[in-house]
C-alpha atoms as a PDB file:
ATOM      1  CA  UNK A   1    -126.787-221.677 -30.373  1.00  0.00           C
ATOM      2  CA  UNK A   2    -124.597-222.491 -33.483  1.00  0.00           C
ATOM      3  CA  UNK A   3    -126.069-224.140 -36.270  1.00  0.00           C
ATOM      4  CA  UNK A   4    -125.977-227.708 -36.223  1.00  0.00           C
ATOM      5  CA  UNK A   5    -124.425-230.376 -38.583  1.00  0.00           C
ATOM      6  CA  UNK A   6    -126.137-232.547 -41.049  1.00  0.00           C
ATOM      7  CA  UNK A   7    -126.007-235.803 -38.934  1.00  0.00           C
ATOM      8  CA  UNK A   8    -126.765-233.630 -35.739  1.00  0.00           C
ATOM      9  CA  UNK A   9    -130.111-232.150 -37.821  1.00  0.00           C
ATOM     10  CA  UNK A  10    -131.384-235.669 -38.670  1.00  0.00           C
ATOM     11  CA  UNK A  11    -130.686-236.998 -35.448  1.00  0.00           C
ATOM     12  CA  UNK A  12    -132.818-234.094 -34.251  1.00  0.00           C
ATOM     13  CA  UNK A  13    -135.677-234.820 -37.011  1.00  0.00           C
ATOM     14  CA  UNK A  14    -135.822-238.482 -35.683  1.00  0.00           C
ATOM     15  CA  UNK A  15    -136.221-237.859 -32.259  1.00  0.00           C
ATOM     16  CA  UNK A  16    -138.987-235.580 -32.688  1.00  0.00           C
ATOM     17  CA  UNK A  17    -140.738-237.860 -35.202  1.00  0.00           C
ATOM     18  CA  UNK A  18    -141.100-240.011 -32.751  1.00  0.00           C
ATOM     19  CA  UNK A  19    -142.609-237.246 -30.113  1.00  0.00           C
ATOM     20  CA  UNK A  20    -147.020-236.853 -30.185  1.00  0.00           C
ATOM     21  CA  UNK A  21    -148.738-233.930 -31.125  1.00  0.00           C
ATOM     22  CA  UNK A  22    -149.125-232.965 -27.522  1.00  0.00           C
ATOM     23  CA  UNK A  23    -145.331-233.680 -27.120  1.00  0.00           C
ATOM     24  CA  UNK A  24    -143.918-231.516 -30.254  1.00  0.00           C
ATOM     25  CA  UNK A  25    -146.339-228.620 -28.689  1.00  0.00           C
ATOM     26  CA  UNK A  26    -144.905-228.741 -24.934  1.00  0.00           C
ATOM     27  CA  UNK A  27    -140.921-228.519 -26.411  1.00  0.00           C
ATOM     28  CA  UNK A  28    -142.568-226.191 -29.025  1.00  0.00           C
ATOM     29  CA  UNK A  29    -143.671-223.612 -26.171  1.00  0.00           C
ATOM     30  CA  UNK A  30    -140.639-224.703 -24.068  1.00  0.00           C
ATOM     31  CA  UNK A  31    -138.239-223.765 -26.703  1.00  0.00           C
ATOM     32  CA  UNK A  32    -140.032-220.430 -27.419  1.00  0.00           C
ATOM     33  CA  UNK A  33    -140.169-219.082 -24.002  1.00  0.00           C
ATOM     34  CA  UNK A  34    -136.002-219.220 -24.168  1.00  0.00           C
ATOM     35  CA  UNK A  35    -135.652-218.239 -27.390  1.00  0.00           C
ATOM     36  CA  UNK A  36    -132.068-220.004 -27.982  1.00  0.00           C
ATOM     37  CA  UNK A  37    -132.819-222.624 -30.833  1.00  0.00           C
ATOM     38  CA  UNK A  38    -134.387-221.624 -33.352  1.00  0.00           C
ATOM     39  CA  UNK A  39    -133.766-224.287 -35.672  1.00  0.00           C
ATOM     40  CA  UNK A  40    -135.129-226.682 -33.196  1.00  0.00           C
ATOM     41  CA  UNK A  41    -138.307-224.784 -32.671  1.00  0.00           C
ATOM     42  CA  UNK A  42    -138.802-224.498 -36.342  1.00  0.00           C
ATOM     43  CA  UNK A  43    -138.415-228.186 -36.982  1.00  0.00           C
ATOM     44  CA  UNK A  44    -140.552-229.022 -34.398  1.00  0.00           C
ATOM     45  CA  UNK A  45    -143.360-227.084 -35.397  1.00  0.00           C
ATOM     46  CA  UNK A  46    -142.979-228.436 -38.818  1.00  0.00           C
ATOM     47  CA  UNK A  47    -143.134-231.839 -37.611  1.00  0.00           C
ATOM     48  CA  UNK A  48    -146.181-231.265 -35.580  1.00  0.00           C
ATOM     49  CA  UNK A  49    -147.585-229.921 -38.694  1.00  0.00           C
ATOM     50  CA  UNK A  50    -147.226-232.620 -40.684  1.00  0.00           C
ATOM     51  CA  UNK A  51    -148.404-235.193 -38.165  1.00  0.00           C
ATOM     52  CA  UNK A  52    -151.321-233.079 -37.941  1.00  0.00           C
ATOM     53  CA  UNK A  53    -151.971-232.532 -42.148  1.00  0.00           C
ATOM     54  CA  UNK A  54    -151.855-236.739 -41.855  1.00  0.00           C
ATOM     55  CA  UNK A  55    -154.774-236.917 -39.818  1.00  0.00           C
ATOM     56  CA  UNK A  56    -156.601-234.510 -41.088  1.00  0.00           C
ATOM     57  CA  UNK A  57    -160.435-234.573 -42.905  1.00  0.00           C
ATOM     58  CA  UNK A  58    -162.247-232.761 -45.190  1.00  0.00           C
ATOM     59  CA  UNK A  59    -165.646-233.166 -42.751  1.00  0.00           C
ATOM     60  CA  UNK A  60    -168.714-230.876 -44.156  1.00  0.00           C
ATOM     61  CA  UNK A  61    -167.795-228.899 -40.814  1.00  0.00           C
ATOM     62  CA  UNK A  62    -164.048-228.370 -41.812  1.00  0.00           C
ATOM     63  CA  UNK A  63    -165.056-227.153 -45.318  1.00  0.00           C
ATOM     64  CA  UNK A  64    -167.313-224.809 -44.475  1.00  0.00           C
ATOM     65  CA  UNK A  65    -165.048-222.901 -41.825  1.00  0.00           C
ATOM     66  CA  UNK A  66    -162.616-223.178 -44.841  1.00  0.00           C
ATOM     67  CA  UNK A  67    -164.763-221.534 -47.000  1.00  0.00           C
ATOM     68  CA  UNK A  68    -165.869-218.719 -43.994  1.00  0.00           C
ATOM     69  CA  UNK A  69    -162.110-217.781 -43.544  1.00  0.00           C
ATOM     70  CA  UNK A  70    -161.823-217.235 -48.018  1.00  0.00           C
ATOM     71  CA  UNK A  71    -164.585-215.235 -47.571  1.00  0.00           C
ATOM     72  CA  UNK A  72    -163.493-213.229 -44.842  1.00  0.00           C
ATOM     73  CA  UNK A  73    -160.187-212.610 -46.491  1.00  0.00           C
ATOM     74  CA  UNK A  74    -161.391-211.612 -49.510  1.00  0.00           C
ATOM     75  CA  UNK A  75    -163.149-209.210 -48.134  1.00  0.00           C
ATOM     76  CA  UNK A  76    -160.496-207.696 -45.959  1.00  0.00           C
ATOM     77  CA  UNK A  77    -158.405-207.394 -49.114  1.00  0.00           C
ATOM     78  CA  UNK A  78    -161.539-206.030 -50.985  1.00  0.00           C
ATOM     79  CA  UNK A  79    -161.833-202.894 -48.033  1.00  0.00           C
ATOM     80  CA  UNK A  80    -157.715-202.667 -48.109  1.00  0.00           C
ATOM     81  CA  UNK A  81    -157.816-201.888 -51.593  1.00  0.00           C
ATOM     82  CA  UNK A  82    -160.980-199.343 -51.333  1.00  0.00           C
ATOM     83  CA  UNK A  83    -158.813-197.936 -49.140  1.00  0.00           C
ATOM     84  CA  UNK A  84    -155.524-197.786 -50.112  1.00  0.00           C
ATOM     85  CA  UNK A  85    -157.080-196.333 -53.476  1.00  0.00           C
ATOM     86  CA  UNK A  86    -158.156-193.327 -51.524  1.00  0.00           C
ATOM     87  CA  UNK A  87    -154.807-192.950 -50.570  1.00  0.00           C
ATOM     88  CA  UNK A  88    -153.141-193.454 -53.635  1.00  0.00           C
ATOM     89  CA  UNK A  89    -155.064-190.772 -55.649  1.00  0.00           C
ATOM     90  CA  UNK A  90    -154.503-188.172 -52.383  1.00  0.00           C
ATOM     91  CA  UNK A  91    -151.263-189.073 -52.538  1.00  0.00           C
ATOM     92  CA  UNK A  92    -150.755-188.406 -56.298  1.00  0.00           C
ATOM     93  CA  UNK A  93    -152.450-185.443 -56.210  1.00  0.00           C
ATOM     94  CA  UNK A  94    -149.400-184.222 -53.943  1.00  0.00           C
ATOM     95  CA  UNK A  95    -146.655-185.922 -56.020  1.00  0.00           C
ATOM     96  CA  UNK A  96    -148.437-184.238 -59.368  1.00  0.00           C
ATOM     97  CA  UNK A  97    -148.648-180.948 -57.341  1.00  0.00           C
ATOM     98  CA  UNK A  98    -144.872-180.858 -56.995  1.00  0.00           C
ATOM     99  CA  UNK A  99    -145.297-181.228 -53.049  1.00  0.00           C
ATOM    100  CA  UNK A 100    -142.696-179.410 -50.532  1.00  0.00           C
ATOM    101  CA  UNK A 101    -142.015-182.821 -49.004  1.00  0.00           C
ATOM    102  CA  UNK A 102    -143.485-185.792 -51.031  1.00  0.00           C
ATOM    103  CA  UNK A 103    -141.728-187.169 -53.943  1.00  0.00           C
ATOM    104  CA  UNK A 104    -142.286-190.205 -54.053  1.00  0.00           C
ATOM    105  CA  UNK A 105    -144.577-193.467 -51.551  1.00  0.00           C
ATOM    106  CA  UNK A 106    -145.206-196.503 -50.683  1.00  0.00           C
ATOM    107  CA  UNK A 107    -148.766-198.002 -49.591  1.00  0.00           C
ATOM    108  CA  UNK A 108    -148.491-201.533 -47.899  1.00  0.00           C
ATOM    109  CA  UNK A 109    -151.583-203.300 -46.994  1.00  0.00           C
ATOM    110  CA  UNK A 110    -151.609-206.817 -44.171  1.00  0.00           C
ATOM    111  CA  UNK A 111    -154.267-209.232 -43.030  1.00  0.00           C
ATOM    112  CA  UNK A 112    -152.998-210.709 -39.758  1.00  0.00           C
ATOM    113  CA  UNK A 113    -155.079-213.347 -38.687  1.00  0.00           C
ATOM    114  CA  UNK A 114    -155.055-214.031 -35.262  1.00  0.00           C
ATOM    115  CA  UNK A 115    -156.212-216.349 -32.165  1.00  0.00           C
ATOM    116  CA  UNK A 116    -158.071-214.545 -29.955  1.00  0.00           C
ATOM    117  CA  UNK A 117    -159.394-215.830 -26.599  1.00  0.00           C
ATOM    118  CA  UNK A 118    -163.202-216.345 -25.483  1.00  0.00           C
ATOM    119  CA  UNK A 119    -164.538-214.438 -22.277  1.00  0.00           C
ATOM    120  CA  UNK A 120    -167.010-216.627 -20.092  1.00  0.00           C
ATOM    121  CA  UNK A 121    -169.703-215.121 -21.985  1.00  0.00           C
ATOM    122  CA  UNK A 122    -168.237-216.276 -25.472  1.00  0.00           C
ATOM    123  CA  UNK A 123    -166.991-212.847 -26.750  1.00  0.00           C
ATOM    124  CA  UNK A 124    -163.682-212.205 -28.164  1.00  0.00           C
ATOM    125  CA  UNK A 125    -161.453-210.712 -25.908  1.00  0.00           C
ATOM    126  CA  UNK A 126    -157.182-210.426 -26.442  1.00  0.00           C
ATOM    127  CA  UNK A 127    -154.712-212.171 -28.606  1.00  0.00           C
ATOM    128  CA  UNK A 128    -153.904-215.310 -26.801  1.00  0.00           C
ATOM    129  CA  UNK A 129    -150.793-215.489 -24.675  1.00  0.00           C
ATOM    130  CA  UNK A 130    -149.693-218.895 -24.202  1.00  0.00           C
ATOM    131  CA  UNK A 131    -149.599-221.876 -24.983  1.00  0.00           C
ATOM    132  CA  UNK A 132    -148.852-223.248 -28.656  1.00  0.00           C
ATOM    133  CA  UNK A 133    -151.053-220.427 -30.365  1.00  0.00           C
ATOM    134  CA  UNK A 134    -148.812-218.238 -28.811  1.00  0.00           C
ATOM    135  CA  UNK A 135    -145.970-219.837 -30.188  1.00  0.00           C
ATOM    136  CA  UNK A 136    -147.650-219.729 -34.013  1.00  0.00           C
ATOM    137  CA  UNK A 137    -148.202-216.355 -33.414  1.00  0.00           C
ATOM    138  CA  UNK A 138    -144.823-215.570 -33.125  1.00  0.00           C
ATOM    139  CA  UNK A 139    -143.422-217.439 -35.502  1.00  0.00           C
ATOM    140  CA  UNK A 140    -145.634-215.668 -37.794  1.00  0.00           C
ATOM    141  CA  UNK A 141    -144.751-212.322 -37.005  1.00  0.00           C
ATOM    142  CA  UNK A 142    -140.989-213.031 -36.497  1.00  0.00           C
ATOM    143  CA  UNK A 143    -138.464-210.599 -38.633  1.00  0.00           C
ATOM    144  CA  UNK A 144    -137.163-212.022 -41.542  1.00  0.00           C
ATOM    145  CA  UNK A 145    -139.494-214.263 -42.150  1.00  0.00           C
ATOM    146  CA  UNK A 146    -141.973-214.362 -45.006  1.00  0.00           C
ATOM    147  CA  UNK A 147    -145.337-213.080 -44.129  1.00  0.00           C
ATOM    148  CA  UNK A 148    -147.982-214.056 -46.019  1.00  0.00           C
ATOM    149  CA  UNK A 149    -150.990-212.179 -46.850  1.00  0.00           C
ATOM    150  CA  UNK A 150    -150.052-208.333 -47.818  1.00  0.00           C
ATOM    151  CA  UNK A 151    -149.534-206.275 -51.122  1.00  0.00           C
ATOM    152  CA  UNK A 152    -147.782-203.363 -52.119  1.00  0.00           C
ATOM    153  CA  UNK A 153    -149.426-200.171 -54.241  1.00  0.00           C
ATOM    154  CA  UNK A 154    -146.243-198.324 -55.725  1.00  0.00           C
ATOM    155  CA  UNK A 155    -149.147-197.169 -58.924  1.00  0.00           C
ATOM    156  CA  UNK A 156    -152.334-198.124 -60.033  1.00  0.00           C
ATOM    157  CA  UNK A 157    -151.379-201.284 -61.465  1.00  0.00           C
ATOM    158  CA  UNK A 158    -150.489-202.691 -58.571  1.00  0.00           C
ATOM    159  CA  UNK A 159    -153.944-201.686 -57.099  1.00  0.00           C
ATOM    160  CA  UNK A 160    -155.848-203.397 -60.091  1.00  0.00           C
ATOM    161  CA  UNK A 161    -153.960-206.725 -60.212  1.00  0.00           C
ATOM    162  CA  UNK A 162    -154.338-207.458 -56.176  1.00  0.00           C
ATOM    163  CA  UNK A 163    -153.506-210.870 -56.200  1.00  0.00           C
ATOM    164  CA  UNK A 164    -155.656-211.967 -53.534  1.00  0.00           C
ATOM    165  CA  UNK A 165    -159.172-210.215 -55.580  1.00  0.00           C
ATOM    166  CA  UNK A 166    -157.968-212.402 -58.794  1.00  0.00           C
ATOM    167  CA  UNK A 167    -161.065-214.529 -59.695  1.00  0.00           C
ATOM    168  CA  UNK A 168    -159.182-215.905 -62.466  1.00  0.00           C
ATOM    169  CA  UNK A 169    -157.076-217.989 -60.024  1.00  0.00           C
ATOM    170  CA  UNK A 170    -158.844-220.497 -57.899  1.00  0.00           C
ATOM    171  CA  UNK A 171    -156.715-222.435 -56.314  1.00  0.00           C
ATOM    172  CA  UNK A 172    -159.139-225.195 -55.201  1.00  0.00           C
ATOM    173  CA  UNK A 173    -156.945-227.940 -56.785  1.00  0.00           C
ATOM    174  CA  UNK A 174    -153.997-227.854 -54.492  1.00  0.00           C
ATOM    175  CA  UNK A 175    -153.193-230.910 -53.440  1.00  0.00           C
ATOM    176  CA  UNK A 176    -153.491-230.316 -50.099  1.00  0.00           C
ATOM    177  CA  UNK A 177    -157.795-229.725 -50.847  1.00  0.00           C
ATOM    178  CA  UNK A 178    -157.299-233.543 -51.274  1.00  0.00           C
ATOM    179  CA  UNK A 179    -160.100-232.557 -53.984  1.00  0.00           C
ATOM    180  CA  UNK A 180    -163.061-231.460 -51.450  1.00  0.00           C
ATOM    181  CA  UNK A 181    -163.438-228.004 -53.077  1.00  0.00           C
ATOM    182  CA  UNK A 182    -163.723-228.895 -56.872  1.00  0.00           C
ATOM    183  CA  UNK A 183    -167.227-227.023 -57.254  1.00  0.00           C
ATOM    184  CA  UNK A 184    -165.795-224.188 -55.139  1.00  0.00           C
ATOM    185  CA  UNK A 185    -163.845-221.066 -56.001  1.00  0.00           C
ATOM    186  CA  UNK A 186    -160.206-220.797 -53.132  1.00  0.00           C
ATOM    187  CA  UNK A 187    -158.669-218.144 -53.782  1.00  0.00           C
ATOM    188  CA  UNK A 188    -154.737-217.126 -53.502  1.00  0.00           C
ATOM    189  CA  UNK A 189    -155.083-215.868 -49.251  1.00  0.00           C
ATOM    190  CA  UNK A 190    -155.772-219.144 -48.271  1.00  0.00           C
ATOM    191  CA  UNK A 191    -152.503-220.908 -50.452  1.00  0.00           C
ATOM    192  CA  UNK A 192    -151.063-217.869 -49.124  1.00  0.00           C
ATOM    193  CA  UNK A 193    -151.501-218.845 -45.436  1.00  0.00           C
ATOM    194  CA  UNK A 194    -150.961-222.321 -45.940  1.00  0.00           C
ATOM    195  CA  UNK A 195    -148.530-222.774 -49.276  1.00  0.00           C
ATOM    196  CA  UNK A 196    -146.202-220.161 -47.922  1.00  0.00           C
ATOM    197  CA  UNK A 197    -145.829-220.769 -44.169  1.00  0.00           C
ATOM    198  CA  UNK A 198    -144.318-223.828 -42.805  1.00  0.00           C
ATOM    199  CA  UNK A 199    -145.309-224.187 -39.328  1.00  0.00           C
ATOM    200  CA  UNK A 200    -149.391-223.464 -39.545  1.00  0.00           C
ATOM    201  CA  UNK A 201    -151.272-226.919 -39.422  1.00  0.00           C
ATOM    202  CA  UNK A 202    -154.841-227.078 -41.551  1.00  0.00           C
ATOM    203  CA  UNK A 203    -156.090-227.156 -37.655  1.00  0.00           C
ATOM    204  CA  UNK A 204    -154.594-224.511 -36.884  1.00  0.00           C
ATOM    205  CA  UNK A 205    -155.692-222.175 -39.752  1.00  0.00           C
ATOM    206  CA  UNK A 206    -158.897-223.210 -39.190  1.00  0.00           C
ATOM    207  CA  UNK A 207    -159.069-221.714 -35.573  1.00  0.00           C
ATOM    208  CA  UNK A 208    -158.464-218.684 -36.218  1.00  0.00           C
ATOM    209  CA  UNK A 209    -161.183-216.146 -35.429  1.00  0.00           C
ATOM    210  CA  UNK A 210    -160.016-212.853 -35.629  1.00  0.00           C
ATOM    211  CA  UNK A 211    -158.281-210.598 -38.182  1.00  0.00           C
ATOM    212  CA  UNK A 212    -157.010-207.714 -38.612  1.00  0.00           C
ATOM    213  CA  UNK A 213    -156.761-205.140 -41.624  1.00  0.00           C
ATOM    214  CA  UNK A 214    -153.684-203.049 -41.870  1.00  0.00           C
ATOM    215  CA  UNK A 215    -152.036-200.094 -44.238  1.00  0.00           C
ATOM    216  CA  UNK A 216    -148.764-198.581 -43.635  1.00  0.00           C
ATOM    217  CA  UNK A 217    -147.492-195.585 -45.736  1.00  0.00           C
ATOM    218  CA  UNK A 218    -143.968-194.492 -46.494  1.00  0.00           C
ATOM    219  CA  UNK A 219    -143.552-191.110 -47.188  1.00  0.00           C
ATOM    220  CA  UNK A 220    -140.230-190.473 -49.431  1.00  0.00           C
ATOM    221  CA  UNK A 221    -138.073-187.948 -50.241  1.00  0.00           C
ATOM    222  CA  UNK A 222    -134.734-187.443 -51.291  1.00  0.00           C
ATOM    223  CA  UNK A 223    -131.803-184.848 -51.302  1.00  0.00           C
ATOM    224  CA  UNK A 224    -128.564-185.183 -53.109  1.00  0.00           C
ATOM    225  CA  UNK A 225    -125.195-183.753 -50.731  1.00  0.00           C
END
């Protein structure tokens, strides 16, 4: 579909203002399942998100699964960079060594969060596959986009400052908190997820309940013709 004009974007904003929740999420999944309008998906989900945000509390309930999902993520990034240390210093070793193949790498690390769906006997199961978590999911995977929570080792350094390990940086006063974590530490995954995405509701980051630790490794090496 070709882009649309100014006046036809606002005229597109003020009809889906005036849409519910529920509303935005059935043309949400309806407009993912064909794939043709992007634009329209995207502003839809950020208009749902925003009517969501509006509502939204702070209860003692909603703070503490906040403060679960920093936890969790701080410790995924904690075991990526364990890992991806290992591999570094293998990987060196090679480099140093004046390997037959290796010159040079890359070590990326990602924490995908995910919905996953509840069996009758309450365990987790598979990634959901419909309905509007579907629809976040892919949005949040889709090329081109920014993803949020991942890091790249190309030395040391880069393994040492991990932005997501930086104690130094609590991000507790964003003004989204509304001021509910004042006395707590929030650190950068969660601005990450929320900051840097523009379709993912407080709601929705709150349900998630699964994630999953990543590292990729590019091998490089070049040849001059």
């Amino acid at each position: 579909m070709k882009e649309r004009s100014e006046k036809e974007y606002t005229e597109l904003d003020e009809t889906l203002e005036s849409y519910s929740i529920e509303e935005l999420e059935k043309y949400a999944i309806e407009l993912n399942v064909r794939r043709n309008d992007e634009e329209a998906l995207n502003l839809a989900l950020l208009v749902r998100r925003c009517k969501i945000v509006a509502e939204f509390e702070w209860t003692p309930e909603n703070k503490a699964r906040l403060l679960c999902l920093d936890r969790k993520l701080i410790e995924c990034f904690e075991q990526l960079k364990a890992e991806a240390t290992v591999i570094f210093e293998q990987l060196t070793k090679r480099v140093e060594a004046k390997d037959d193949f290796l010159q040079d790498f890359e070590i990326n690390a990602q924490v995908t969060p995910f919905f996953y769906v509840l069996d009758e006997n309450g365990e987790l199961r598979y990634e959901a596959e419909e309905g509007i978590e579907r629809v976040l999911m892919d949005n949040f995977h889709r090329e081109g986009e920014y993803v949020p929570l991942n890091f790249s080792g190309y030395n040391a350094e880069c393994l040492d400052n991990i932005m997501y390990l930086d104690r130094e940086d609590n991000r507790n006063t964003d003004t989204w908190l509304k001021g509910a974590f004042d006395d707590e530490y929030i650190s950068f995954a969660i601005h990450d997820l929320y900051d840097h995405t523009s379709d993912l509701s407080l709601q929705d980051i709150l349900r998630f309940n699964h994630l999953r630790m990543e590292i990729t490794v590019k091998y490089q090496h070049d040849m001059d013709i």
